[in-house]
Protein backbone atom coordinates (compact mmCIF):
# COMPACT_ATOMS: atom_id res chain seq x y z
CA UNK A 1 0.00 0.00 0.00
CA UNK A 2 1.37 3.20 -0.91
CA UNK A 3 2.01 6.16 1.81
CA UNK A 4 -0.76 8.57 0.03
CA UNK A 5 -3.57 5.61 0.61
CA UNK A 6 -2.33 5.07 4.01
CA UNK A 7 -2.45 9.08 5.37
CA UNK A 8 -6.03 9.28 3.47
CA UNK A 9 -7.18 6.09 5.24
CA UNK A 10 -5.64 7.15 8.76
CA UNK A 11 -7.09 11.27 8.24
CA UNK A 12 -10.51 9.41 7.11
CA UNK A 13 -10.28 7.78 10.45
CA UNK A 14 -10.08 10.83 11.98
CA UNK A 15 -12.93 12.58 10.17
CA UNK A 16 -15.26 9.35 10.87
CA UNK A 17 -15.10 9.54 14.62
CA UNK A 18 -14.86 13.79 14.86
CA UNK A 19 -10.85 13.62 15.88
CA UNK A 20 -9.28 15.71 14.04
CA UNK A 21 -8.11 17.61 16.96
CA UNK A 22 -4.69 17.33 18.70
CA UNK A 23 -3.43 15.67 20.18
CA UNK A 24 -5.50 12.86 18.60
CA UNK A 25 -6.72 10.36 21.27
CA UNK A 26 -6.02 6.67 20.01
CA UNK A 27 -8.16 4.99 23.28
CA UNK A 28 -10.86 6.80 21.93
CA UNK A 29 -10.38 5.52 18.31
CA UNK A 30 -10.04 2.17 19.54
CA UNK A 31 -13.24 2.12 21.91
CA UNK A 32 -15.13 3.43 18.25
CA UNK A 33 -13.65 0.37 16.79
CA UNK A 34 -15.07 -1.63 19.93
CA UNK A 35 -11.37 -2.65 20.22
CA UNK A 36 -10.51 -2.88 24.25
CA UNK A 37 -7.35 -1.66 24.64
CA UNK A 38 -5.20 -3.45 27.86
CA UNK A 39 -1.90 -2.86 29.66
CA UNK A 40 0.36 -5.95 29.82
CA UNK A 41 3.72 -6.75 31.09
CA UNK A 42 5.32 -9.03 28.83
CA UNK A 43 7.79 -11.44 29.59
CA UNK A 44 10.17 -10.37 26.64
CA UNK A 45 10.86 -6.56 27.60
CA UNK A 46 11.52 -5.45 24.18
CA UNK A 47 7.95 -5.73 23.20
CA UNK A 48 5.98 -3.02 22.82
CA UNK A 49 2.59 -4.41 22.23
CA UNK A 50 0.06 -6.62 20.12
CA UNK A 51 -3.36 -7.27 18.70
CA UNK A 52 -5.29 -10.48 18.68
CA UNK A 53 -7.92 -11.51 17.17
CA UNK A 54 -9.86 -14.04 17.80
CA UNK A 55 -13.43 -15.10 16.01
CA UNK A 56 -14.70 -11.74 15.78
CA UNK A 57 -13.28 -10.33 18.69
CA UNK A 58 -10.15 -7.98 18.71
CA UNK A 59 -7.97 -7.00 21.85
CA UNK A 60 -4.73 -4.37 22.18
CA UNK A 61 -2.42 -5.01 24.53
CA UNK A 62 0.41 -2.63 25.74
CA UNK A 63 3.43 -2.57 27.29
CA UNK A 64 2.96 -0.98 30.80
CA UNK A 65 6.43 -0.17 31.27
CA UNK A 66 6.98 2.26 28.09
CA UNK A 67 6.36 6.00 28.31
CA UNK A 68 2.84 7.61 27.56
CA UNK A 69 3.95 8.36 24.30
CA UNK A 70 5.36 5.30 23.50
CA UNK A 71 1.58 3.84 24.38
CA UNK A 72 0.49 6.23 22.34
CA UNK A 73 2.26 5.41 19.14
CA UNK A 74 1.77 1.82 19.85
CA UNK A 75 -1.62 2.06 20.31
CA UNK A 76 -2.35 3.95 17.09
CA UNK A 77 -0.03 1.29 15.49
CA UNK A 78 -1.99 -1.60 16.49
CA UNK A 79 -4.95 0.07 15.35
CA UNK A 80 -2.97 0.31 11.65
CA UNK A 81 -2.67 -3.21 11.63
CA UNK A 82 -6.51 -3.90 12.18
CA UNK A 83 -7.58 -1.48 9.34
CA UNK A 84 -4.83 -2.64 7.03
CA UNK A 85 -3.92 -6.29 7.82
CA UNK A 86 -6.59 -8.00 9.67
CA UNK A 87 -9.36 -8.58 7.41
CA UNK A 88 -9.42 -12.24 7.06
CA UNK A 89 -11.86 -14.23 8.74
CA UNK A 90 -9.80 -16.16 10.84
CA UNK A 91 -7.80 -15.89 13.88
CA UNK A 92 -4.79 -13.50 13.48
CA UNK A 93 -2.13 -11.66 15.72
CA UNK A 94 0.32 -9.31 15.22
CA UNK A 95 3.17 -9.12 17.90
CA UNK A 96 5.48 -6.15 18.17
CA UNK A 97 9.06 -5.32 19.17
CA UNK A 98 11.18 -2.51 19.06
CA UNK A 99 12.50 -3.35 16.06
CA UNK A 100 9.48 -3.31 14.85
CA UNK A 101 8.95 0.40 15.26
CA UNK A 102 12.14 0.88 13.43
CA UNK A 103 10.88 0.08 10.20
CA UNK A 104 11.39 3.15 8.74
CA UNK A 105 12.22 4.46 4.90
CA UNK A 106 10.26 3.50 1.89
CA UNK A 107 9.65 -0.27 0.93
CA UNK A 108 11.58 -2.04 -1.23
CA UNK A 109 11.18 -5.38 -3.35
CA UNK A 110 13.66 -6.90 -1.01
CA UNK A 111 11.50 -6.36 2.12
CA UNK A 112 9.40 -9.45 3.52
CA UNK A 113 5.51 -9.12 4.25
CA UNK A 114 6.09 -8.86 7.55
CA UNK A 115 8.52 -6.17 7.26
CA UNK A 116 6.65 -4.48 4.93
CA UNK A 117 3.14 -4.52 7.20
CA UNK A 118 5.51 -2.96 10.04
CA UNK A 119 6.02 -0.27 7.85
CA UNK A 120 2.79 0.31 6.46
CA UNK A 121 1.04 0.39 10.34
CA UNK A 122 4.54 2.87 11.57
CA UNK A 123 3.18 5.37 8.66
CA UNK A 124 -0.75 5.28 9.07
CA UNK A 125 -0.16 5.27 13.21
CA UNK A 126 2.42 8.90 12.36
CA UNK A 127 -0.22 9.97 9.92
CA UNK A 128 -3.16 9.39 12.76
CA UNK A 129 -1.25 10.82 15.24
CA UNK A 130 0.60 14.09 13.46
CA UNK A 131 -2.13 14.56 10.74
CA UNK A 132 -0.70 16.22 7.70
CA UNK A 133 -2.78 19.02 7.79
CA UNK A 134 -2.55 19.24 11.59
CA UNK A 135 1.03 19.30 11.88
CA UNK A 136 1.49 21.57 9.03
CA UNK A 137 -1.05 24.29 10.30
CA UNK A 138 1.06 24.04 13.98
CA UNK A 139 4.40 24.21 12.15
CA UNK A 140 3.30 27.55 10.88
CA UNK A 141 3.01 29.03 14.47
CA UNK A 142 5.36 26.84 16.40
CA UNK A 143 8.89 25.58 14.63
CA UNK A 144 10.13 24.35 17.39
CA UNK A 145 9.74 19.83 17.28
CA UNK A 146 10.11 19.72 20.88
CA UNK A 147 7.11 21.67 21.49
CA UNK A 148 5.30 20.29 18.34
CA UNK A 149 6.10 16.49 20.02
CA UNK A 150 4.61 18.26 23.60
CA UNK A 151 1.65 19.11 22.06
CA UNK A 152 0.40 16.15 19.95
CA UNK A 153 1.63 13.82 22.72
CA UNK A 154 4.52 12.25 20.81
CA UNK A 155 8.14 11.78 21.34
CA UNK A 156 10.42 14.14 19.91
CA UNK A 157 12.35 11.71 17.52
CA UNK A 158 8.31 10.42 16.20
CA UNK A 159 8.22 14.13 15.78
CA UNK A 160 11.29 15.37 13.49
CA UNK A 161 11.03 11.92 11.23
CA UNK A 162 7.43 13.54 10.44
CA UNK A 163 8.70 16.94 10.20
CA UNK A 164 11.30 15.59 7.84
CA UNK A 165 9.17 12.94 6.20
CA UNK A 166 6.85 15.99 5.34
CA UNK A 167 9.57 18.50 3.94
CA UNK A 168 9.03 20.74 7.01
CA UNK A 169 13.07 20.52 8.53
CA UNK A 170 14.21 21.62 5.48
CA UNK A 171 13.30 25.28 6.29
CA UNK A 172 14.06 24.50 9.98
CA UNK A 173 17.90 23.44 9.38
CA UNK A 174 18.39 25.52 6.67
């Protein structure tokens, strides 16, 4: 899926359930989706979370021991695989490290399925979180990513790769 589909899908989202507002709650887009959303503690610490379903029953579950907007991001990128991955009928899961959220750049023909899902649920939870249009209104009064990452609730590093991603840093670092 290309990266145009994915931020139209993720701002559609948005428009759906009213949300286009920052910073964009992703609880509250989960509980429209009727998809509980439930802290864990994992026994490998380098996962970050995961979504199961199961018959016709879906369930988010995050790691309690990452920062609120690590949750966040997580959260929004569990949601991506749901909306993007998860509609066969049966059961399906989708388990996620750290690694996972590293998945970064554009796809290539060399990248697996798997890798290549990663990637397409780390650009449509970005583009749910730090709408387009959103971020780019903000950037005009605020070009500062620190405070752009305080208010939509996001770490500063999710932050600049969207800044960059959307040609905003050039102006910033030039």
């Amino acid at each position: 899926m290309k990266r145009s589909e994915i931020e139209e899908r993720a701002t559609q989202i948005l428009r759906d359930h009213h949300l286009l507002t920052i910073p964009v709650d992703p609880l509250a887009i989960a509980k429209a989706l009727n998809v509980p959303v439930m802290s864990a503690v994992f026994s490998e610490p380098d996962k970050s979370g995961a979504i199961v379903k199961r018959g016709p029953e879906f369930s988010i579950f995050v790691n309690a021991n990452e920062a609120p907007a690590r949750k966040r991001f997580t959260i929004a990128h569990e949601i991506g695989h749901k909306l993007l991955h998860m509609d066969s009928s049966g059961d399906v899961e989708f388990i996620d490290t750290e690694d996972n959220f590293r998945t970064t750049g554009l796809p290539d023909d060399n990248w697996t399925l798997e890798r290549r899902r990663e990637w397409e649920a780390n650009a449509f939870a970005a583009a749910l979180l730090m709408n387009e249009k959103l971020v780019r209104d903000e950037w005009q009064s605020s070009k500062d990513p620190a405070n752009l990452a305080w208010k939509f609730q996001v770490s500063p590093p999710a932050m600049l790769y969207r800044l960059t991603q959307l040609g905003l840093t050039e102006a910033f670092f030039s």
